[in-house]
N, C-alpha and C. Protein backbone atom coordinates (compact mmCIF):
# COMPACT_ATOMS: atom_id res chain seq x y z
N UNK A 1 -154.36 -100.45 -16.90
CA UNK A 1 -153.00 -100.74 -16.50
C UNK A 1 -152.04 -100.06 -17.46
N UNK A 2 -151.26 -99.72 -16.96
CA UNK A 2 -150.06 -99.21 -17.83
C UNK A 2 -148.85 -100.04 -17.68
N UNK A 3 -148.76 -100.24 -19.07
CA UNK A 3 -147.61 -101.26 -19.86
C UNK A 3 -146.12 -100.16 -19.72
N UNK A 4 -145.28 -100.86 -19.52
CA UNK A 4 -143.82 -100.15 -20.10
C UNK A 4 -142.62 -101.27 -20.30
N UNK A 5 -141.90 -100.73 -21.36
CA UNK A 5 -140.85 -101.13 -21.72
C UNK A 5 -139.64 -100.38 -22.01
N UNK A 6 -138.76 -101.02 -21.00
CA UNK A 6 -137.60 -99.98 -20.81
C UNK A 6 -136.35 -100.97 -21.52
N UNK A 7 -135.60 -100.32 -22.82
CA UNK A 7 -134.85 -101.14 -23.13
C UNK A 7 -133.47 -100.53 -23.42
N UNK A 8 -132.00 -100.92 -23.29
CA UNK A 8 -130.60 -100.31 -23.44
C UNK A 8 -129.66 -101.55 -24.65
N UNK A 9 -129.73 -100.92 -25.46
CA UNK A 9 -128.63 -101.55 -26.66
C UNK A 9 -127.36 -100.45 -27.04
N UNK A 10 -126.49 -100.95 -26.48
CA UNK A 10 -125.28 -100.19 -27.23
C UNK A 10 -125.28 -98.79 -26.50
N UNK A 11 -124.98 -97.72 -27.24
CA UNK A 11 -125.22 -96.10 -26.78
C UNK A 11 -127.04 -95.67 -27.10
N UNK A 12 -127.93 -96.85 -27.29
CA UNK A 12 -129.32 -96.57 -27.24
C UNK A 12 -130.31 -96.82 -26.12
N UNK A 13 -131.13 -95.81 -25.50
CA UNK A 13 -132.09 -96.38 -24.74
C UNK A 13 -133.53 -96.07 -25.39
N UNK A 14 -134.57 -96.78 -24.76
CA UNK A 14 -135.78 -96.37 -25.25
C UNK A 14 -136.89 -97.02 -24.56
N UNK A 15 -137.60 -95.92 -23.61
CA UNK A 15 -138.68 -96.15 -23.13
C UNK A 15 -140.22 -95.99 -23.58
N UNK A 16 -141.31 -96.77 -23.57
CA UNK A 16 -143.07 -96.73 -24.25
C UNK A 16 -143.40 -97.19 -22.91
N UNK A 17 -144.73 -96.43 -22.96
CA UNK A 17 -145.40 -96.61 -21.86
C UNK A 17 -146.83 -96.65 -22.68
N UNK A 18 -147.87 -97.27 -22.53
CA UNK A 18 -149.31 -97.54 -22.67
C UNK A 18 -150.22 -97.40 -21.93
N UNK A 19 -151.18 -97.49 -21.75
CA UNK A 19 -152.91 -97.02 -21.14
C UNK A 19 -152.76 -96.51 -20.05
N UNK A 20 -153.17 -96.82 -19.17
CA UNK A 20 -153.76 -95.63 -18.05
C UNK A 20 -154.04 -96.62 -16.46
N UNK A 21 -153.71 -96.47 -15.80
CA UNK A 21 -153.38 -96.76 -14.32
C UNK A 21 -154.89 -97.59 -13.60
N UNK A 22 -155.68 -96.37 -14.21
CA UNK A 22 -157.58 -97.11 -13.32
C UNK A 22 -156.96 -97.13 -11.83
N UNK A 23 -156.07 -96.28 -11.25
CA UNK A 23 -155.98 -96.40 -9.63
C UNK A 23 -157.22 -95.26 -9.31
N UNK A 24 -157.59 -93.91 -10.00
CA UNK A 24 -158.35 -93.04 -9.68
C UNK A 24 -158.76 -92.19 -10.78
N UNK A 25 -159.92 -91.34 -11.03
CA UNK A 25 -160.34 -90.84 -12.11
C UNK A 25 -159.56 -89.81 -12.47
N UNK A 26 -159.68 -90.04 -14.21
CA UNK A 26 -159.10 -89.09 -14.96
C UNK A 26 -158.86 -87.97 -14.66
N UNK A 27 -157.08 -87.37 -14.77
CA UNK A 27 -157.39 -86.11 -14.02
C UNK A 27 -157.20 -86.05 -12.89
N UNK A 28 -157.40 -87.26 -11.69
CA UNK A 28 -156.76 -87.09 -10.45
C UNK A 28 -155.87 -88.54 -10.26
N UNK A 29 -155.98 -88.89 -10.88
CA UNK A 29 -154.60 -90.46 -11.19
C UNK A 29 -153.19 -90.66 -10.46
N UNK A 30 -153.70 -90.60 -9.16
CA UNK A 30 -151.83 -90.27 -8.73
C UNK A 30 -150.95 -90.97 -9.47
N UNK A 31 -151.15 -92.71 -9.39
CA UNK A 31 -150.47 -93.21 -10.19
C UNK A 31 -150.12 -92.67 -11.33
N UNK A 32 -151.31 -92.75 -12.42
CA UNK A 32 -150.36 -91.85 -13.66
C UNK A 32 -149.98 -90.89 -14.12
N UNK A 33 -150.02 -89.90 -12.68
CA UNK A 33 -149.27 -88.43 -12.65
C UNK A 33 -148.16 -88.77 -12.17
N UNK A 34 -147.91 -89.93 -11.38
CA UNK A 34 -146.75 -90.36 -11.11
C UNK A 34 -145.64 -90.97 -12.40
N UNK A 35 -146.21 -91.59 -13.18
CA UNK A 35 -145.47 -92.11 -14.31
C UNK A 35 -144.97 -91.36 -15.38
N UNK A 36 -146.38 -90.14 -15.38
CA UNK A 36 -146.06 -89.19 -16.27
C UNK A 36 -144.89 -88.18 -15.85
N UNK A 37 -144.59 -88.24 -14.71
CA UNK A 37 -143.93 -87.23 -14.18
C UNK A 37 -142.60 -87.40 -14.45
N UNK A 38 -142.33 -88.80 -13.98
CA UNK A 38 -140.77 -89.83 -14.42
C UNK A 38 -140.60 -89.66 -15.60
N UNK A 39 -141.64 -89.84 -16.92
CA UNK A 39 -141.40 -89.80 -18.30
C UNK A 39 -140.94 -88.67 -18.97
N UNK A 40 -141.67 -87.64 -18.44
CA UNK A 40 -141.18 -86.24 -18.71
C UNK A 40 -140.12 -85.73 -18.46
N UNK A 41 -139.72 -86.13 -17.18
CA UNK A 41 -138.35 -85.81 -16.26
C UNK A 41 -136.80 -86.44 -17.54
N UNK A 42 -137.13 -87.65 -18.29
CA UNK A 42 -136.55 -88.26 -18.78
C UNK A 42 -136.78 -87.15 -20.22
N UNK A 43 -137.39 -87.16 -20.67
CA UNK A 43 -137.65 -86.21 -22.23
C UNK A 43 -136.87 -85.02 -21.46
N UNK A 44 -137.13 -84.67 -20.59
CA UNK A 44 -136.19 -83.40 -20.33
C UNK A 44 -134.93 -83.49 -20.11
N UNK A 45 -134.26 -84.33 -19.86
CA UNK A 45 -133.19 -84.62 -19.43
C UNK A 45 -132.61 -85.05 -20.75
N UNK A 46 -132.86 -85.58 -21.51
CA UNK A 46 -132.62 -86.22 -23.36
C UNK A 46 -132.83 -84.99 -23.90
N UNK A 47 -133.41 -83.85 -23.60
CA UNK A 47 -133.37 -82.59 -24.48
C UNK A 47 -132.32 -81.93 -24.09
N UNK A 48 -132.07 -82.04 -23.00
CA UNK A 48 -130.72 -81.23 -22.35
C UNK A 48 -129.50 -81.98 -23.05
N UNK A 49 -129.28 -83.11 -22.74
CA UNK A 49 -128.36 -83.79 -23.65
C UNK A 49 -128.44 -83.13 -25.07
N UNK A 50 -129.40 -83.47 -25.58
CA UNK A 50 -129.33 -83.53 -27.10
C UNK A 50 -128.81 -81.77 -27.42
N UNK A 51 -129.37 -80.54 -26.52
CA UNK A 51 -128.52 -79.57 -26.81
C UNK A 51 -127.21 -79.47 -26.57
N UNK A 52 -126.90 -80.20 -25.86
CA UNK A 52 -125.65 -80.06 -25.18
C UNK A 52 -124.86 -80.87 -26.77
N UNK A 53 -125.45 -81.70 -27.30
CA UNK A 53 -124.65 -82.20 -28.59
C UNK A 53 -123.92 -83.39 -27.81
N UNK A 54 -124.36 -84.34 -27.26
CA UNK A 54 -124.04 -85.42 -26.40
C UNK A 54 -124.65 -86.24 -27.00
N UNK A 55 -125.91 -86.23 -27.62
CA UNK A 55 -126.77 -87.60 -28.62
C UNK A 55 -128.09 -86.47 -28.90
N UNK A 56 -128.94 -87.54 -29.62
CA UNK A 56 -129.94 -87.16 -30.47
C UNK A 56 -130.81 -88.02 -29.99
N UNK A 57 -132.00 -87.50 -29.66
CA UNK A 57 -133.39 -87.60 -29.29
C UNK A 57 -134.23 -88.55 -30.47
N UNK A 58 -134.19 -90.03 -31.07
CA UNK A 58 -134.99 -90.56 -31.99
C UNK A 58 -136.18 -91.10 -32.63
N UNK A 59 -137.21 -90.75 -30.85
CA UNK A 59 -138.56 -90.50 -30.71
C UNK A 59 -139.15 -89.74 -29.47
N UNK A 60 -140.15 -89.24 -29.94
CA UNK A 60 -140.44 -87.73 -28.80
C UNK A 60 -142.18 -87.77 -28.68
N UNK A 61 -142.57 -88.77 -28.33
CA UNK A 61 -144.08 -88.57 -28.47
C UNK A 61 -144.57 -89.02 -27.00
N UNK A 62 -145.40 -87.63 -26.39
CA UNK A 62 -145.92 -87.93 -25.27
C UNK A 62 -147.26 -87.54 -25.41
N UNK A 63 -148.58 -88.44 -25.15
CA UNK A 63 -149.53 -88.59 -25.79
C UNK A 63 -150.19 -88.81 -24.24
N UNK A 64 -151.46 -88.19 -23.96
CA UNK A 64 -152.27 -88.93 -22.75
C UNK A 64 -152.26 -90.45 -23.30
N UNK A 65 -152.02 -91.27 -22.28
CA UNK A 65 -151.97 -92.83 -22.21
C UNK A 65 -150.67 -93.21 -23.27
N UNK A 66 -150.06 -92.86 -23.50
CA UNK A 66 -148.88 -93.30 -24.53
C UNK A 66 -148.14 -92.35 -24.37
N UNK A 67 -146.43 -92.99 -24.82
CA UNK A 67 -145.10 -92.32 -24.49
C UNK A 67 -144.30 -93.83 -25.26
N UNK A 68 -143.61 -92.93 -26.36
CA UNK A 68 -142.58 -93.64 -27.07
C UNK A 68 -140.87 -92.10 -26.96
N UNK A 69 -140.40 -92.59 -26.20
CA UNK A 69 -139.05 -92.38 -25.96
C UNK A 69 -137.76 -92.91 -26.35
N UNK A 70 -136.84 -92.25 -27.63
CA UNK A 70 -135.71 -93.07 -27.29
C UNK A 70 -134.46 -91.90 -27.34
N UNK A 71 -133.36 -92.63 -27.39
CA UNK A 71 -132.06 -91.42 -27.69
C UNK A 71 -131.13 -92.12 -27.67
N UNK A 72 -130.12 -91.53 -28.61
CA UNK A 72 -129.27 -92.15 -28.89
C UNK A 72 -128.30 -91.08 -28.62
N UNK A 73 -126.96 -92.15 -27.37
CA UNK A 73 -125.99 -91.12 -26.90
C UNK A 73 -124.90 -91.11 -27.90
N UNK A 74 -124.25 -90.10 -27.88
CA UNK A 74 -122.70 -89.54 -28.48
C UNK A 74 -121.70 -90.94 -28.26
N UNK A 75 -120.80 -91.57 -29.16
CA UNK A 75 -119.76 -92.06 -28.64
C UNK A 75 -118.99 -91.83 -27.13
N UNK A 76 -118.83 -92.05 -26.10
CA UNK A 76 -118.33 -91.58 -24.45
C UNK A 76 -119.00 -91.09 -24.34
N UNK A 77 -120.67 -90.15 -24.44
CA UNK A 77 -121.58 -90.10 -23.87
C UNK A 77 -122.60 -90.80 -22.93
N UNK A 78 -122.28 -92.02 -23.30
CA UNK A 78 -123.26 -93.09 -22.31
C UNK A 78 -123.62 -92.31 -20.61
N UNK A 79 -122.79 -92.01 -20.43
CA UNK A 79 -123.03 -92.44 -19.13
C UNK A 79 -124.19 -91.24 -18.67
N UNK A 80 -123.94 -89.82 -18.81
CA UNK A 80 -125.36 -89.05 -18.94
C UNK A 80 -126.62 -89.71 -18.98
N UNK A 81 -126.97 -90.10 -20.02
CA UNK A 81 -127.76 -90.69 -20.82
C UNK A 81 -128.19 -91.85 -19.97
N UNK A 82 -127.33 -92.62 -19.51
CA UNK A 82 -127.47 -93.76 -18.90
C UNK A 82 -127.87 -93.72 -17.37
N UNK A 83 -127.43 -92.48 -16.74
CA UNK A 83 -127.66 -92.34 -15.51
C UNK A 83 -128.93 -92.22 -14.96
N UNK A 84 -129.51 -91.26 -16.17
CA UNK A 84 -130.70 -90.66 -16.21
C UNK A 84 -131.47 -91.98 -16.63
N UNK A 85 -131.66 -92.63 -17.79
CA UNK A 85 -132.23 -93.79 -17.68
C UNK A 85 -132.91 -94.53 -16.96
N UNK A 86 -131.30 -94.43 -16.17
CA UNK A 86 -131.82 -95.78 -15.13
C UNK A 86 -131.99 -95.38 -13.76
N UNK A 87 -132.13 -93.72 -13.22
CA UNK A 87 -132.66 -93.29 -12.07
C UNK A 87 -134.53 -93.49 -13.00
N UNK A 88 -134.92 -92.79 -13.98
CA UNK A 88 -136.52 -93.27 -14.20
C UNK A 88 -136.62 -94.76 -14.17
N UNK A 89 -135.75 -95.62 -14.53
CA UNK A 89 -136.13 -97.09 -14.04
C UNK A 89 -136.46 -97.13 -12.75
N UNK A 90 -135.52 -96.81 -11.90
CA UNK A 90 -135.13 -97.00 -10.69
C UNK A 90 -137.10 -96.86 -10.32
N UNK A 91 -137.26 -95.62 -10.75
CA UNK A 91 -138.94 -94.74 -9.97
C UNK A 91 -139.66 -95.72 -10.55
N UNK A 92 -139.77 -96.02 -12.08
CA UNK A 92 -140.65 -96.52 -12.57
C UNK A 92 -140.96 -97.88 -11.82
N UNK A 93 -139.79 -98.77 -11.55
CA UNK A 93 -140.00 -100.05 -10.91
C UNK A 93 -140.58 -100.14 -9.50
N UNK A 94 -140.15 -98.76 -8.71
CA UNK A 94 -141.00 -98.57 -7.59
C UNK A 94 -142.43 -98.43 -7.47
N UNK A 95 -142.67 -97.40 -9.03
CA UNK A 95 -144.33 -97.84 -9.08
C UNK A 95 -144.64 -98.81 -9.04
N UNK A 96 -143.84 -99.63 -10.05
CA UNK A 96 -144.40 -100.65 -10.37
C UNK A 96 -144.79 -101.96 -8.49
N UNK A 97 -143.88 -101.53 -8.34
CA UNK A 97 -143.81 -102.20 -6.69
C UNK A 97 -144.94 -101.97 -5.92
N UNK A 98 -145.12 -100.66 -5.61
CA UNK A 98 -146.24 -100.33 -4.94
C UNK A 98 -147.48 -99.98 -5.31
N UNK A 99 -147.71 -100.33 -6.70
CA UNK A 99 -149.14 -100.16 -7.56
C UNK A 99 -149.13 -101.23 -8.35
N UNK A 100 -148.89 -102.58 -8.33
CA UNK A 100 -148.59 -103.92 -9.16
C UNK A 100 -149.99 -103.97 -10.32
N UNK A 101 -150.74 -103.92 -9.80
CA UNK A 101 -152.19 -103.81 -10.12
C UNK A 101 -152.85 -102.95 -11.50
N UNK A 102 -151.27 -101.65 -11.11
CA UNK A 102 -151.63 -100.64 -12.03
C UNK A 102 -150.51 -100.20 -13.35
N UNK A 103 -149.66 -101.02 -12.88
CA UNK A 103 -148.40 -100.95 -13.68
C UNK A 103 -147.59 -101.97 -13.84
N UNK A 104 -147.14 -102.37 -14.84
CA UNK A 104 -146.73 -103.60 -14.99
C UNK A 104 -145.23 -103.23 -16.01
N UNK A 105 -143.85 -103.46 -15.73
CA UNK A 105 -142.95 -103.42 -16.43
C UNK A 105 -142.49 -104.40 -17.39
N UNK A 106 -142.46 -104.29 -18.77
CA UNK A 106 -142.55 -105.70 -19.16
C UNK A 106 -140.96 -106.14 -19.61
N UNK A 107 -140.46 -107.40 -18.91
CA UNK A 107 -139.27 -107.89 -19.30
C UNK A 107 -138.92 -107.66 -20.97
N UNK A 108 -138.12 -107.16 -21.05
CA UNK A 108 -137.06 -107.24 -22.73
C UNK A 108 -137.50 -108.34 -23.39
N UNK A 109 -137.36 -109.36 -22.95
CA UNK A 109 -137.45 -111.14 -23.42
C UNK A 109 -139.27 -110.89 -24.04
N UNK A 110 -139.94 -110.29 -23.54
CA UNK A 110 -141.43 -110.41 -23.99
C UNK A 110 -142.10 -109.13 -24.33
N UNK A 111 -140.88 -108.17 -24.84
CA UNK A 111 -141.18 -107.04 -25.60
C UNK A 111 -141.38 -107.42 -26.95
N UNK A 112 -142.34 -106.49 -27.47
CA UNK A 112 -142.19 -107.17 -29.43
C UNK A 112 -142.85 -105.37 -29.42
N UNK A 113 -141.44 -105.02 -30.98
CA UNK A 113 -141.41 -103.47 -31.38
C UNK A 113 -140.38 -103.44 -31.78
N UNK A 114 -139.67 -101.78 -32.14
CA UNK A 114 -138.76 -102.01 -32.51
C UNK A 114 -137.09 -101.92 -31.37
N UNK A 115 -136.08 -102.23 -32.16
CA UNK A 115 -135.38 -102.31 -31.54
C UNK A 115 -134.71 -101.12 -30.92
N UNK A 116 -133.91 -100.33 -30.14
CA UNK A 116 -133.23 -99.48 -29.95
C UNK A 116 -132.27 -98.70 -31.13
């Protein structure tokens, strides 16, 4: 199953994602070619920002079965930053909808790590 925690403090967001889907074998995983795909989409979109000089990128690790993401937007930057965010929420929660089994989003309230 793959864990995620999607969290927004202030001009900070920051998404982790954990293990691995078990919908189909390694390598053909729709599910977690699906997750991976959203996660990346998001690192790319936080690199574009961060050149653009809109915020700074404060973890960057995409790992088979692991992804620690955060960034921190510019003062009146939010909303970039934020849009993008929360369209990969938007996908991620749909996985989570139609693969319950294989993905699990975990409420803020029962996250433990660090903060944004």
């Amino acid at each position: 199953m793959i864990r995620i925690e999607l969290r927004k403090a202030g001009s900070g967001y920051a998404c982790r994602a954990a293990g691995h889907a078990g919908y189909g074998p390694a390598g053909s995983d729709i599910v977690c070619a699906a997750v991976s795909a959203l996660l990346w989409t998001l690192l790319m979109g936080w690199e574009r920002l961060e050149k653009e000089k809109r915020g700074a990128i404060a973890a960057r690790v995409m790992n088979p079965g692991q992804a620690d993401l955060r960034f921190y937007a510019r003062d009146g930057e939010e909303r970039g930053a934020g849009d993008l965010f929360h369209a990969v929420e938007d996908g991620l929660m749909l996985i989570h909808q139609e693969y319950p089994g294989c993905v699990v989003i975990v409420p803020e309230n029962e996250q433990k790590g660090e903060t944004v």
